[in-house]
PDB file of N, CA and C in Angstrom:
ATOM      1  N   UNK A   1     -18.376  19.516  18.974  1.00  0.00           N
ATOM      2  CA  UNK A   1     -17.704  18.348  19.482  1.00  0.00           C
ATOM      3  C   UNK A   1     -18.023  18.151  20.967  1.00  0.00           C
ATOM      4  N   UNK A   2     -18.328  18.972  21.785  1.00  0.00           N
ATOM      5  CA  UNK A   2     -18.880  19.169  23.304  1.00  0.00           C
ATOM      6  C   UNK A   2     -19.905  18.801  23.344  1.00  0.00           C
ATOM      7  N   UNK A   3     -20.830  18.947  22.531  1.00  0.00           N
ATOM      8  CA  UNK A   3     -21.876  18.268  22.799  1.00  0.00           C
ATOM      9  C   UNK A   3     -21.841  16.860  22.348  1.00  0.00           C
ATOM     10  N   UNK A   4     -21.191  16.247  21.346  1.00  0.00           N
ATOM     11  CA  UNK A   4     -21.256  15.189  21.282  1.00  0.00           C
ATOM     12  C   UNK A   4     -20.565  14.693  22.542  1.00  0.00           C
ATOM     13  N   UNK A   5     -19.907  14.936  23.397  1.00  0.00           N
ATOM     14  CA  UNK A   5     -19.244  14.207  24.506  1.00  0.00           C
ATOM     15  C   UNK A   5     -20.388  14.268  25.755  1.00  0.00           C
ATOM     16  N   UNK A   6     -21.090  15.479  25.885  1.00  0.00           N
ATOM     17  CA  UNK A   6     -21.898  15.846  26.652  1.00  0.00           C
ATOM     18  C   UNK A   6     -23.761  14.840  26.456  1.00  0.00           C
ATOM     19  N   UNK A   7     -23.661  14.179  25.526  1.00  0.00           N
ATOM     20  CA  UNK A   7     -24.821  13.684  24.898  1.00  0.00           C
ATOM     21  C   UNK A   7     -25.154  12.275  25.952  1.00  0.00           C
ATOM     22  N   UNK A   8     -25.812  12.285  26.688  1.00  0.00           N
ATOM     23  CA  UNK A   8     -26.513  11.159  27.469  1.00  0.00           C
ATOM     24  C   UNK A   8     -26.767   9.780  26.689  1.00  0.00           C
ATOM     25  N   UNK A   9     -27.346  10.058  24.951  1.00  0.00           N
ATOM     26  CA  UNK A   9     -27.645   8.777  24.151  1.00  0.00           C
ATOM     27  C   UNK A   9     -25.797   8.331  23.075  1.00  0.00           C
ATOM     28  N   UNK A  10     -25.736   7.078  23.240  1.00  0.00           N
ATOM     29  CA  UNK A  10     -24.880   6.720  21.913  1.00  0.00           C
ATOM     30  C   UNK A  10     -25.240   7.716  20.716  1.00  0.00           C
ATOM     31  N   UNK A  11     -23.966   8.135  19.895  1.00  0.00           N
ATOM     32  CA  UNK A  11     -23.464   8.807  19.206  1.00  0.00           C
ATOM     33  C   UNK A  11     -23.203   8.205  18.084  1.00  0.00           C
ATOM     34  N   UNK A  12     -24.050   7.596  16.807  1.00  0.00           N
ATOM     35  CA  UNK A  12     -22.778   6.507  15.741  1.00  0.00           C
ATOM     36  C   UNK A  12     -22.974   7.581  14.755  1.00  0.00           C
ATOM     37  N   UNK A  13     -21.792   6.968  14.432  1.00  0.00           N
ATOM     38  CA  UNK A  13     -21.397   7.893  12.778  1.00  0.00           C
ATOM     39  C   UNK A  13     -21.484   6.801  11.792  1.00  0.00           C
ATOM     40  N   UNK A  14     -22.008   7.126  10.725  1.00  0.00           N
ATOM     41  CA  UNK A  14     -22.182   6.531   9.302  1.00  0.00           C
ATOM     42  C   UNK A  14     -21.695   7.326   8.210  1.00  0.00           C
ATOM     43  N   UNK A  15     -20.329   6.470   8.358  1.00  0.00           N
ATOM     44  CA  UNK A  15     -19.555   6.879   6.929  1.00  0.00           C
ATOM     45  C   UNK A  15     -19.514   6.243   5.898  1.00  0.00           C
ATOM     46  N   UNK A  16     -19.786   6.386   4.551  1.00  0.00           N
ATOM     47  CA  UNK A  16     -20.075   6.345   3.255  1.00  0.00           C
ATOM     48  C   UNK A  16     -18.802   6.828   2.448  1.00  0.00           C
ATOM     49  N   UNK A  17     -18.410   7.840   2.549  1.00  0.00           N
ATOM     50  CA  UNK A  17     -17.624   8.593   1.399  1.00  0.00           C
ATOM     51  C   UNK A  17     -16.281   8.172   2.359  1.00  0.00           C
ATOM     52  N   UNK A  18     -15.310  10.070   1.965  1.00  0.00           N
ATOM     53  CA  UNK A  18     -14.588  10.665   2.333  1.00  0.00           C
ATOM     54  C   UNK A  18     -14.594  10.922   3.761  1.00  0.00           C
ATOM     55  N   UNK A  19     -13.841  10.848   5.087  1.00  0.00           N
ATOM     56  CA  UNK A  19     -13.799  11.719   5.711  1.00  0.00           C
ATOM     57  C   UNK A  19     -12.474  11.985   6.640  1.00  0.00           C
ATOM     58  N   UNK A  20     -12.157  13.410   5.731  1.00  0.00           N
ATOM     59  CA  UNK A  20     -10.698  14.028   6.345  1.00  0.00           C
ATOM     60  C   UNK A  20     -10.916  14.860   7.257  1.00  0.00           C
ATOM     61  N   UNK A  21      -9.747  15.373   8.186  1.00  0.00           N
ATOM     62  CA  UNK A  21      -9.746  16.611   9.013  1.00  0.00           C
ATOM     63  C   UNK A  21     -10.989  16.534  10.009  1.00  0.00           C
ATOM     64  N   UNK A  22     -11.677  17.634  10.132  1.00  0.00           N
ATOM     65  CA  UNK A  22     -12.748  17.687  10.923  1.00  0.00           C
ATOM     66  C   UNK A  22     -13.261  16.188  10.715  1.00  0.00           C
ATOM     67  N   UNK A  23     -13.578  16.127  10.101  1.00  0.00           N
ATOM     68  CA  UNK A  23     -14.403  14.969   9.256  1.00  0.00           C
ATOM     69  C   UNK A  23     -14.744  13.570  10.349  1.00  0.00           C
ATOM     70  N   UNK A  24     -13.043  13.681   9.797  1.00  0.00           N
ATOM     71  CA  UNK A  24     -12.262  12.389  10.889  1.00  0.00           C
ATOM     72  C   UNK A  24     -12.375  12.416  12.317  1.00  0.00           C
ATOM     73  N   UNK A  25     -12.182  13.468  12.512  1.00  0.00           N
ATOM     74  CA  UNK A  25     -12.175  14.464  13.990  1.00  0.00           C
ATOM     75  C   UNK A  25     -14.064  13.653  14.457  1.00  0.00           C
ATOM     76  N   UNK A  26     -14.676  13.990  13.828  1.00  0.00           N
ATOM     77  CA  UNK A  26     -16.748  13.599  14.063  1.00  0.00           C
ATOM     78  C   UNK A  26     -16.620  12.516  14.000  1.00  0.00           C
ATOM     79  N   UNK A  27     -16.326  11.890  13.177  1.00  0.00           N
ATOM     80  CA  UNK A  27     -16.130  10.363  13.578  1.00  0.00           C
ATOM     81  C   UNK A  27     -15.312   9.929  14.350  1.00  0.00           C
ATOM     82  N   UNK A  28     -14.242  10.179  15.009  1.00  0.00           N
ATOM     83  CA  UNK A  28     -13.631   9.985  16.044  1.00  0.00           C
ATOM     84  C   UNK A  28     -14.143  10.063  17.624  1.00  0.00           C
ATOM     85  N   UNK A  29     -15.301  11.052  17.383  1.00  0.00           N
ATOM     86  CA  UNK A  29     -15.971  11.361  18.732  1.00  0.00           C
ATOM     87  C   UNK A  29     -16.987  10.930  19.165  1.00  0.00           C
ATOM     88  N   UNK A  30     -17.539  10.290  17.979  1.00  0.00           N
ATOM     89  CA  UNK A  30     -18.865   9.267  18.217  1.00  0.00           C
ATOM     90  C   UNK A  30     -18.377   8.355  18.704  1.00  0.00           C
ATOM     91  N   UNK A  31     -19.656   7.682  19.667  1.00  0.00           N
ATOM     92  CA  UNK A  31     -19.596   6.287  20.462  1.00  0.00           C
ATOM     93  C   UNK A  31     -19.207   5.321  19.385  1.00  0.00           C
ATOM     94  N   UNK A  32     -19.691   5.288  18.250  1.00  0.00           N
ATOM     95  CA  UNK A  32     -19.855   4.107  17.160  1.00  0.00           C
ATOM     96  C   UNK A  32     -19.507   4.589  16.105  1.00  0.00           C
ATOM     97  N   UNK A  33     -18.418   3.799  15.245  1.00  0.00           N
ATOM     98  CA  UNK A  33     -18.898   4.431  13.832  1.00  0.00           C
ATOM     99  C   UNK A  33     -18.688   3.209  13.109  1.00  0.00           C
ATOM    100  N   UNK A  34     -19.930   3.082  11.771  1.00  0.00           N
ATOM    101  CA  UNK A  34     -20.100   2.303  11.083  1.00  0.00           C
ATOM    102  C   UNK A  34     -19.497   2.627   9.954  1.00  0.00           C
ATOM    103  N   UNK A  35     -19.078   1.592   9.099  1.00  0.00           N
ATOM    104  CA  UNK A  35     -18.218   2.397   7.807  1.00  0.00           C
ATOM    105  C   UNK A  35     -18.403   1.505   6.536  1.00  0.00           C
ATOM    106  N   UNK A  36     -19.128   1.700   5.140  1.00  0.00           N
ATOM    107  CA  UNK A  36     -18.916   0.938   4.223  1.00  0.00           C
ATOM    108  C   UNK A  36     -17.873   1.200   3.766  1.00  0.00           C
ATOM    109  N   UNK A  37     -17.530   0.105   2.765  1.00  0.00           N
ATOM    110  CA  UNK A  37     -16.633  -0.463   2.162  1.00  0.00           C
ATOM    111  C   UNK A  37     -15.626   0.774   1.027  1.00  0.00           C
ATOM    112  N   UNK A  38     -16.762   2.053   0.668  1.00  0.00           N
ATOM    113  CA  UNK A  38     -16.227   2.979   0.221  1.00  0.00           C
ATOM    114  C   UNK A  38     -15.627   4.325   0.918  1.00  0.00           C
ATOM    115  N   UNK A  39     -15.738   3.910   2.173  1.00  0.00           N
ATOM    116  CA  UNK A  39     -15.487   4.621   3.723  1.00  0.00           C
ATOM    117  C   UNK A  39     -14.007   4.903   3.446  1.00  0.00           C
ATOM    118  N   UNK A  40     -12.955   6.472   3.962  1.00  0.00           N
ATOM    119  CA  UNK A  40     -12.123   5.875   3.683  1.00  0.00           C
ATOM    120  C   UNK A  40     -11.370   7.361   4.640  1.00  0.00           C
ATOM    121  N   UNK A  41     -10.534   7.276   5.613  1.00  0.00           N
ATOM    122  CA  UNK A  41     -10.018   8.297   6.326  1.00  0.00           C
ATOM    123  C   UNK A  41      -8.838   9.153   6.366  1.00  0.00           C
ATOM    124  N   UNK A  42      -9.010  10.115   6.311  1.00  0.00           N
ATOM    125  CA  UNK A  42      -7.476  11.003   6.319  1.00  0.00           C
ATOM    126  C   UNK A  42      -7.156  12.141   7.509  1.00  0.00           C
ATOM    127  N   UNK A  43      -6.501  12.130   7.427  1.00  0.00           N
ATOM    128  CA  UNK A  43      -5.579  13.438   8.093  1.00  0.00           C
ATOM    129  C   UNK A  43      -4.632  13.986   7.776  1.00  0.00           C
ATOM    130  N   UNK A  44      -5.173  14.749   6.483  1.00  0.00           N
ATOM    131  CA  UNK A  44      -3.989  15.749   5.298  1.00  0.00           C
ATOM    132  C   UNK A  44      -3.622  16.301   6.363  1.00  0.00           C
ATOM    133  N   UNK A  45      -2.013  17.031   5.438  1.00  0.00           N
ATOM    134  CA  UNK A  45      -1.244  17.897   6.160  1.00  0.00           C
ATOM    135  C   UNK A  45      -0.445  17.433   7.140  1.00  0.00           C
ATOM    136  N   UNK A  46      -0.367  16.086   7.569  1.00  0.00           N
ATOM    137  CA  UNK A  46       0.228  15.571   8.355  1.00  0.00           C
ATOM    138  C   UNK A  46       1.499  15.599   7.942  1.00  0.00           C
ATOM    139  N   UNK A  47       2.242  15.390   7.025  1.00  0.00           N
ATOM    140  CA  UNK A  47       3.338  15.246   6.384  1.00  0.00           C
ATOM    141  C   UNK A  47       3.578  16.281   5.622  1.00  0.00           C
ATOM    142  N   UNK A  48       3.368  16.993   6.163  1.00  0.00           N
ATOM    143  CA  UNK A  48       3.646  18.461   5.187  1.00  0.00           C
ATOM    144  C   UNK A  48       4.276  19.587   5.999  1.00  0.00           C
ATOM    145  N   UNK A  49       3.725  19.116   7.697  1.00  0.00           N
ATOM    146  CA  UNK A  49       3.893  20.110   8.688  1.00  0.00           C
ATOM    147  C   UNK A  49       2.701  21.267   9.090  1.00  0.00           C
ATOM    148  N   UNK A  50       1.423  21.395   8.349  1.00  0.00           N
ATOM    149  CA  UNK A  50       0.360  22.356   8.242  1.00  0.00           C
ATOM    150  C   UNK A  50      -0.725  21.239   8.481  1.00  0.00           C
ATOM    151  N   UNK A  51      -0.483  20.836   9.700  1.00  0.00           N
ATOM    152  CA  UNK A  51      -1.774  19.925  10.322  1.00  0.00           C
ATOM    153  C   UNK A  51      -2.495  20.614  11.628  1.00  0.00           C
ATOM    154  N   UNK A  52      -3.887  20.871  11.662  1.00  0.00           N
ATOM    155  CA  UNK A  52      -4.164  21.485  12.992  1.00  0.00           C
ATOM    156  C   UNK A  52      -4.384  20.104  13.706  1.00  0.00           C
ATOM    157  N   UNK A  53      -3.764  20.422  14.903  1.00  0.00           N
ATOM    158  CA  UNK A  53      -3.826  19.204  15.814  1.00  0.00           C
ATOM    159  C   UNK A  53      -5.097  18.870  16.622  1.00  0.00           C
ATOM    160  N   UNK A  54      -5.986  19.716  16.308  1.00  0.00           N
ATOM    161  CA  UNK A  54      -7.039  19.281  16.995  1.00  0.00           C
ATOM    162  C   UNK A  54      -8.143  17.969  16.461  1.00  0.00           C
ATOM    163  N   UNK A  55      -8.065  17.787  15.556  1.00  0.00           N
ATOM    164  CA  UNK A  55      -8.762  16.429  14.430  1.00  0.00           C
ATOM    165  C   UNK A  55      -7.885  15.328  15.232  1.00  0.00           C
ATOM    166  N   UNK A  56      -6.458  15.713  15.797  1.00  0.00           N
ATOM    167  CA  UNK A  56      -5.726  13.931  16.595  1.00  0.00           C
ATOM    168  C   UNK A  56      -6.031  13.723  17.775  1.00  0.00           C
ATOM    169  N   UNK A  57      -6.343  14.783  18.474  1.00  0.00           N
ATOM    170  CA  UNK A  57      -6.727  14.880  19.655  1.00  0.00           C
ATOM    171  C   UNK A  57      -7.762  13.013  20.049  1.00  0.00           C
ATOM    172  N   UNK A  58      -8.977  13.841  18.976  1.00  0.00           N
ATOM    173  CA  UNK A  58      -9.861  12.456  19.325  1.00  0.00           C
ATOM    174  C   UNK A  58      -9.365  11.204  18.346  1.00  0.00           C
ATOM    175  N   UNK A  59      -8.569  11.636  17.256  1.00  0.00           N
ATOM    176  CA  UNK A  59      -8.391  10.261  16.660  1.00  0.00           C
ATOM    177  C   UNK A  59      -7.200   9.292  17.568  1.00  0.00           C
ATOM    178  N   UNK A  60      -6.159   9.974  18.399  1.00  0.00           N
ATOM    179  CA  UNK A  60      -5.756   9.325  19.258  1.00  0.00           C
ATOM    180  C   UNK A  60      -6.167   8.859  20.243  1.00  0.00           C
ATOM    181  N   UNK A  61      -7.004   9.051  20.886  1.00  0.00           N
ATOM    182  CA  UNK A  61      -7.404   9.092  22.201  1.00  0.00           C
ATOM    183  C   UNK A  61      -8.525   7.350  21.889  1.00  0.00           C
ATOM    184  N   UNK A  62      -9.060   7.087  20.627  1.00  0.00           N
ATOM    185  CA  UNK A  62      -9.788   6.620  19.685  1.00  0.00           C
ATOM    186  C   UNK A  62      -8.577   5.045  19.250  1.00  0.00           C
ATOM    187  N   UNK A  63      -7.802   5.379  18.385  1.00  0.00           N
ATOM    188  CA  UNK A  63      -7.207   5.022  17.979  1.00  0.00           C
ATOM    189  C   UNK A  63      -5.697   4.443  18.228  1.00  0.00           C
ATOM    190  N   UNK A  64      -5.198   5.152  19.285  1.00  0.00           N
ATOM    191  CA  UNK A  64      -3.635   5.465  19.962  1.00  0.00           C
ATOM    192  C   UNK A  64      -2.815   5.946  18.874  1.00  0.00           C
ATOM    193  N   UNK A  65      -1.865   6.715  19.806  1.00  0.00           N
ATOM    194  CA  UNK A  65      -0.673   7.545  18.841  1.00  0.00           C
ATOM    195  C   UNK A  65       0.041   6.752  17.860  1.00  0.00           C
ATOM    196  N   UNK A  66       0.520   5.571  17.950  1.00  0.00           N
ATOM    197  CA  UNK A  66       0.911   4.669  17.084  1.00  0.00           C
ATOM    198  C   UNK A  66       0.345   4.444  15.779  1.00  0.00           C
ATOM    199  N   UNK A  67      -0.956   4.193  15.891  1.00  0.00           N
ATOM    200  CA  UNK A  67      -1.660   3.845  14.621  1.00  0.00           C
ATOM    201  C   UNK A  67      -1.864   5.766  13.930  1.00  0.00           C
ATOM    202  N   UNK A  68      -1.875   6.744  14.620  1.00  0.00           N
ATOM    203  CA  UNK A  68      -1.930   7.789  14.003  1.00  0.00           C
ATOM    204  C   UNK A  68      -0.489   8.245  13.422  1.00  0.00           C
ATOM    205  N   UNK A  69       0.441   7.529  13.837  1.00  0.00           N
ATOM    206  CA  UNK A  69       1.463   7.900  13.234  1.00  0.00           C
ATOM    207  C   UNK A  69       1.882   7.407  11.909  1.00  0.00           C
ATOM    208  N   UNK A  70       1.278   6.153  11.524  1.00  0.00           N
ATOM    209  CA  UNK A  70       1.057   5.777  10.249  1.00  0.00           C
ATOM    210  C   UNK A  70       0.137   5.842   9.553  1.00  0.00           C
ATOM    211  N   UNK A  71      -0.751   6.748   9.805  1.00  0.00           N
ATOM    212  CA  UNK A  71      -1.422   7.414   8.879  1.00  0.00           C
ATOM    213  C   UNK A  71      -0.773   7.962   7.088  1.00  0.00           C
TER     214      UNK A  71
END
């Protein structure tokens, strides 16, 4: 994830599938992310209490705390 912040060129992510947790976290840290229509994001464990907080870090910072709270 350091190096993607550390990277001199744009960063896009191309999501297709699934992408939870880390997942979300890589796409959160790219400059760009492109997403088809079968694209689709999570952050299990949120509602369970067994969430590592490091995947919100960038999806907030990305996104704001608000919209991560309705996840």
């Amino acid at each position: 994830m350091m190096t993607l912040t550390r990277t001199p060129q744009p960063v896009i992510a191309r999501v297709h599938g699934i992408a939870t947790a880390a997942g979300c976290q890589l796409v959160a840290m790219c400059d760009l992310a492109v997403a088809s229509e079968a694209a689709s994001f999570a952050l299990p464990g949120i509602n369970v209490g067994l969430f590592c907080s490091t995947p919100a870090v960038a999806v907030a910072r990305n996104i704001g705390w608000g919209s991560v709270a309705n996840l």
